[in-house]
C-alpha atoms as a PDB file:
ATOM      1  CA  UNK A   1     -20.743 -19.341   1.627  1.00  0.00           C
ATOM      2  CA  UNK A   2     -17.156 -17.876   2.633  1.00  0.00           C
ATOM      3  CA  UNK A   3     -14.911 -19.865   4.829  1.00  0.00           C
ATOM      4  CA  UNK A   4     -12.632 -17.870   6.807  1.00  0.00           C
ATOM      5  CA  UNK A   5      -9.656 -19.306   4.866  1.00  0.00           C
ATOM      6  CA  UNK A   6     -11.624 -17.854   1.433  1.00  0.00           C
ATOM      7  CA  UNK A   7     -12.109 -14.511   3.317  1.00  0.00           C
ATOM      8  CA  UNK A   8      -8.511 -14.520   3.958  1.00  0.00           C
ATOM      9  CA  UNK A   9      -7.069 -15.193   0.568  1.00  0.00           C
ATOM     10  CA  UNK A  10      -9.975 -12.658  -1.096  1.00  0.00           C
ATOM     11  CA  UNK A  11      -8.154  -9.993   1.984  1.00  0.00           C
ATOM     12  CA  UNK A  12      -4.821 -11.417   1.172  1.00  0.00           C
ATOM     13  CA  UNK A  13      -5.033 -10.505  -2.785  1.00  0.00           C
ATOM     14  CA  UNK A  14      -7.088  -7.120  -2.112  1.00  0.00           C
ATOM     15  CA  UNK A  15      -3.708  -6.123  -0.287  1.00  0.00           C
ATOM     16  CA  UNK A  16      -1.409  -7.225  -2.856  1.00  0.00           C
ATOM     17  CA  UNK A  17      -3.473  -5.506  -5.376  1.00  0.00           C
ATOM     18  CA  UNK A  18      -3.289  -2.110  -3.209  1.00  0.00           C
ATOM     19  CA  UNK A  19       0.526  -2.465  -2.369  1.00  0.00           C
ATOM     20  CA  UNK A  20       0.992  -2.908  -6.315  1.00  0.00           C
ATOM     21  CA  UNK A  21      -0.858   0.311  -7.294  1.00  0.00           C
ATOM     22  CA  UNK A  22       1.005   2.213  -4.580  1.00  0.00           C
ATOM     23  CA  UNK A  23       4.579   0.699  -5.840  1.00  0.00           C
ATOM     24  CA  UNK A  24       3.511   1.673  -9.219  1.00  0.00           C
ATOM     25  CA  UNK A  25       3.012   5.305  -7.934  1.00  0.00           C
ATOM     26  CA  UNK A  26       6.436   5.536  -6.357  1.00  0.00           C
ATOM     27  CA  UNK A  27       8.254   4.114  -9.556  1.00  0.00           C
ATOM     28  CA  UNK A  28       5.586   7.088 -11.612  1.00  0.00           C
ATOM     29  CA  UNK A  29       7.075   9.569  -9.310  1.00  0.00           C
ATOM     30  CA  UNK A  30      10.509   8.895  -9.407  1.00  0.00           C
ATOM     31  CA  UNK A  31      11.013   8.196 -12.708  1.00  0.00           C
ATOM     32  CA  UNK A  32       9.350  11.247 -13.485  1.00  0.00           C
ATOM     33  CA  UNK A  33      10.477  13.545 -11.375  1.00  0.00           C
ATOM     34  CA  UNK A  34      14.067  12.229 -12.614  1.00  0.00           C
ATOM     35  CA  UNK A  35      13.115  13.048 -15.886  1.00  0.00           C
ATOM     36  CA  UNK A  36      12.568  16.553 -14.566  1.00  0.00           C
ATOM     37  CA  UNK A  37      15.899  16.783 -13.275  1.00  0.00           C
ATOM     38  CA  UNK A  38      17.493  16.002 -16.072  1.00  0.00           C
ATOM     39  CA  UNK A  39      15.360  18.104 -17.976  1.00  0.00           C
ATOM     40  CA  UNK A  40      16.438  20.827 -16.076  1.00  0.00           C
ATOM     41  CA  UNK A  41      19.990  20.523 -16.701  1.00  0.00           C
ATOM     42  CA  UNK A  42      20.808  19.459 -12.716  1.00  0.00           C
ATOM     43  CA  UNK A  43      23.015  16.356 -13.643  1.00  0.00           C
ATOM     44  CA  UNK A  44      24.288  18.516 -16.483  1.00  0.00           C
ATOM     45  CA  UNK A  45      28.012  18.754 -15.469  1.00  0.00           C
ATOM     46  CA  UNK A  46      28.410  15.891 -13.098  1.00  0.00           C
ATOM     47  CA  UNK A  47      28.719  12.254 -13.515  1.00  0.00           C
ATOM     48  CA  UNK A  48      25.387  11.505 -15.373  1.00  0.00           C
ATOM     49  CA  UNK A  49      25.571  13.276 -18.952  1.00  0.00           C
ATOM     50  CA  UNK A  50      22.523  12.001 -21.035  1.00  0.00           C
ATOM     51  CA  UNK A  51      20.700  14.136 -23.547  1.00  0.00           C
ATOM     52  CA  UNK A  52      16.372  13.214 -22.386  1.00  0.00           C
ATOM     53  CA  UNK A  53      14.278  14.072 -25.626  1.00  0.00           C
ATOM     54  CA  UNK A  54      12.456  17.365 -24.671  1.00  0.00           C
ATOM     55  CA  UNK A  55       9.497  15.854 -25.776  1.00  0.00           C
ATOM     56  CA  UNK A  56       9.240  12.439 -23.255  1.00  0.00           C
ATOM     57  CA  UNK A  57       9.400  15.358 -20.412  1.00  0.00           C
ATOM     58  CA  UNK A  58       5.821  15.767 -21.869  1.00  0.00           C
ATOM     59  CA  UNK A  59       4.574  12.389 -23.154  1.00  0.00           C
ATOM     60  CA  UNK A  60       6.303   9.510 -20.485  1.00  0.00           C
ATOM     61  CA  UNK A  61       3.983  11.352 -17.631  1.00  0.00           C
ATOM     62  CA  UNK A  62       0.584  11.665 -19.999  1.00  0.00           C
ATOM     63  CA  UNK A  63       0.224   8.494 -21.096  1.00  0.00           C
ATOM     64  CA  UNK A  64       1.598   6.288 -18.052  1.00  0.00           C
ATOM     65  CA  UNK A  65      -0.161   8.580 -16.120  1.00  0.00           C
ATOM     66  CA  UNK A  66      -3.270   7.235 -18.093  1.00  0.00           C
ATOM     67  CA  UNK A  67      -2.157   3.650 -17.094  1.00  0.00           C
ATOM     68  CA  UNK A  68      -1.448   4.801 -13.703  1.00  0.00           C
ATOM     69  CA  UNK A  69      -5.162   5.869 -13.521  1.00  0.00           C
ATOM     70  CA  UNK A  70      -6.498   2.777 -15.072  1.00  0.00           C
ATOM     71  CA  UNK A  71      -4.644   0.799 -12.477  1.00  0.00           C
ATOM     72  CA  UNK A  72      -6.159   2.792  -9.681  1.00  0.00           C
ATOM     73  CA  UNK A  73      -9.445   2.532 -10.961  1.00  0.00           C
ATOM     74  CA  UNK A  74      -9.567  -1.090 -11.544  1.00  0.00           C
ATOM     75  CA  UNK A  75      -7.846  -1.393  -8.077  1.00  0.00           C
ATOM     76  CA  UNK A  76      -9.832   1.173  -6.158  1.00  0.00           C
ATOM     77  CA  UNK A  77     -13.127   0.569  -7.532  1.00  0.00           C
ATOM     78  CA  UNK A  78     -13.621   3.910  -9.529  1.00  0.00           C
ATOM     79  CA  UNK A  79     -16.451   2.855 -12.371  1.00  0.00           C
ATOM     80  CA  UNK A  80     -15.500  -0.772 -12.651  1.00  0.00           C
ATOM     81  CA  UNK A  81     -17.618  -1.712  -9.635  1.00  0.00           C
ATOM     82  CA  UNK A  82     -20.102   1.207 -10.187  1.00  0.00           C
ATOM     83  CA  UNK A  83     -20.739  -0.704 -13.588  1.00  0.00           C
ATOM     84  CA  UNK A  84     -20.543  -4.525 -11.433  1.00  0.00           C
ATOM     85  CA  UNK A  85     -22.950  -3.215  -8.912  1.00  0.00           C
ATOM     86  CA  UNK A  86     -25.140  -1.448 -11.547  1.00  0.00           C
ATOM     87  CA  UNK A  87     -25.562  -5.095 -13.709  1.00  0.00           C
ATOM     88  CA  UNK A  88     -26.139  -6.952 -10.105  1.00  0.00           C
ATOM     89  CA  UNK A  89     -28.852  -4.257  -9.285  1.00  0.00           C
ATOM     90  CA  UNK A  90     -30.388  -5.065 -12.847  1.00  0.00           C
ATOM     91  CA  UNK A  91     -30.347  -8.827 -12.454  1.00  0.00           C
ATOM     92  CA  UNK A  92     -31.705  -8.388  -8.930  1.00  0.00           C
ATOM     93  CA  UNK A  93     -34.314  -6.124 -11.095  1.00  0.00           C
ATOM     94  CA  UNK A  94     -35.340  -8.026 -13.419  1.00  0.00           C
ATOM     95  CA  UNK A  95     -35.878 -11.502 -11.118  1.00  0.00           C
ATOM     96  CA  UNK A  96     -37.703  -9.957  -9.065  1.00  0.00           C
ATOM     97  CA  UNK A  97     -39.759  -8.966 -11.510  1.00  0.00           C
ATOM     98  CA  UNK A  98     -39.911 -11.994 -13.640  1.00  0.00           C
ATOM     99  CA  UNK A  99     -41.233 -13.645 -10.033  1.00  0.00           C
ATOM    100  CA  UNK A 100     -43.349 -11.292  -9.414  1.00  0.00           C
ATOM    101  CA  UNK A 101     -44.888 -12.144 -12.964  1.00  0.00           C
ATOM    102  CA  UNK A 102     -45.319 -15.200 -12.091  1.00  0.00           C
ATOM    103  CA  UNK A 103     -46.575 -14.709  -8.696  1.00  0.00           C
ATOM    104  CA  UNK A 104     -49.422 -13.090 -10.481  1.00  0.00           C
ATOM    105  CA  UNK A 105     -49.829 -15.607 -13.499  1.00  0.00           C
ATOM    106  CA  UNK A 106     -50.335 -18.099 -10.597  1.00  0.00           C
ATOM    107  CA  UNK A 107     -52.600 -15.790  -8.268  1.00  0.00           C
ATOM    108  CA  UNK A 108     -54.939 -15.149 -11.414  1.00  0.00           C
ATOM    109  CA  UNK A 109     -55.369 -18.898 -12.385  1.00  0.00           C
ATOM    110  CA  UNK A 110     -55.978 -19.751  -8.613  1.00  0.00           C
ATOM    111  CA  UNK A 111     -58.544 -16.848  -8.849  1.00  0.00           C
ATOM    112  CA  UNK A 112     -60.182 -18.592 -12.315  1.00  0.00           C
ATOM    113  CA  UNK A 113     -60.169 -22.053 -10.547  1.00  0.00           C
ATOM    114  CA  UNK A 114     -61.782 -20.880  -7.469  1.00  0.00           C
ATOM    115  CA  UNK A 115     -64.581 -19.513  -9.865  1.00  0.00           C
ATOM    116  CA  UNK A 116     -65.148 -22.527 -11.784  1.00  0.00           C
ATOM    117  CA  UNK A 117     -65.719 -24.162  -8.226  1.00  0.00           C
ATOM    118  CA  UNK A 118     -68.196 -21.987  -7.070  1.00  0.00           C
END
């Protein structure tokens, strides 16, 4: 059974994961559209001169966006807790039908006994 002060730290670190997916977004965006930018020349004759591989313009938002999604998934449910609920909904399955096996085993001996009484 959950005691309030359970409830609270399971609410408490539900939170913490959500604020940490949506920091991770901000830092995705930024970085990335500053990658743009730079891409694009903007800071070309000011005070930030850096030559950005053409190439990361491509590849830094693919593949962290692929960690980006994996974070939101395993934050915000997605198939994670499709695939938890689906293996509770077979456990649940399968006890209830291993009792109701044996909720029959035990009806058809009662049955048998009764026979041999009468």
């Amino acid at each position: 059974m959950d005691t309030p002060s359970s409830k609270y730290e399971k609410a408490k670190k539900r939170v913490e994961e959500i604020k940490g997916f949506y920091t991770h977004l901000a830092v995705y965006l930024i970085i990335n559209v500053l990658l743009l930018l730079f891409n694009l020349g903007v800071f070309q004759n000011g005070w930030i001169n850096l030559h950005i591989p053409s190439w990361s313009l491509f590849t830094t938002p693919f593949f962290w966006g692929i960690g980006l999604l994996g974070h939101g998934l395993y934050v915000f449910g997605g198939g994670i807790r499709f695939y938890k609920n689906w293996e509770e909904r077979k456990l649940r399955q399968f006890m209830e039908e291993e009792e109701s096996a044996l909720n029959h085993t035990v009806t058809q001996s009662n049955e048998k006994t009764d026979i041999g009484k009468g």
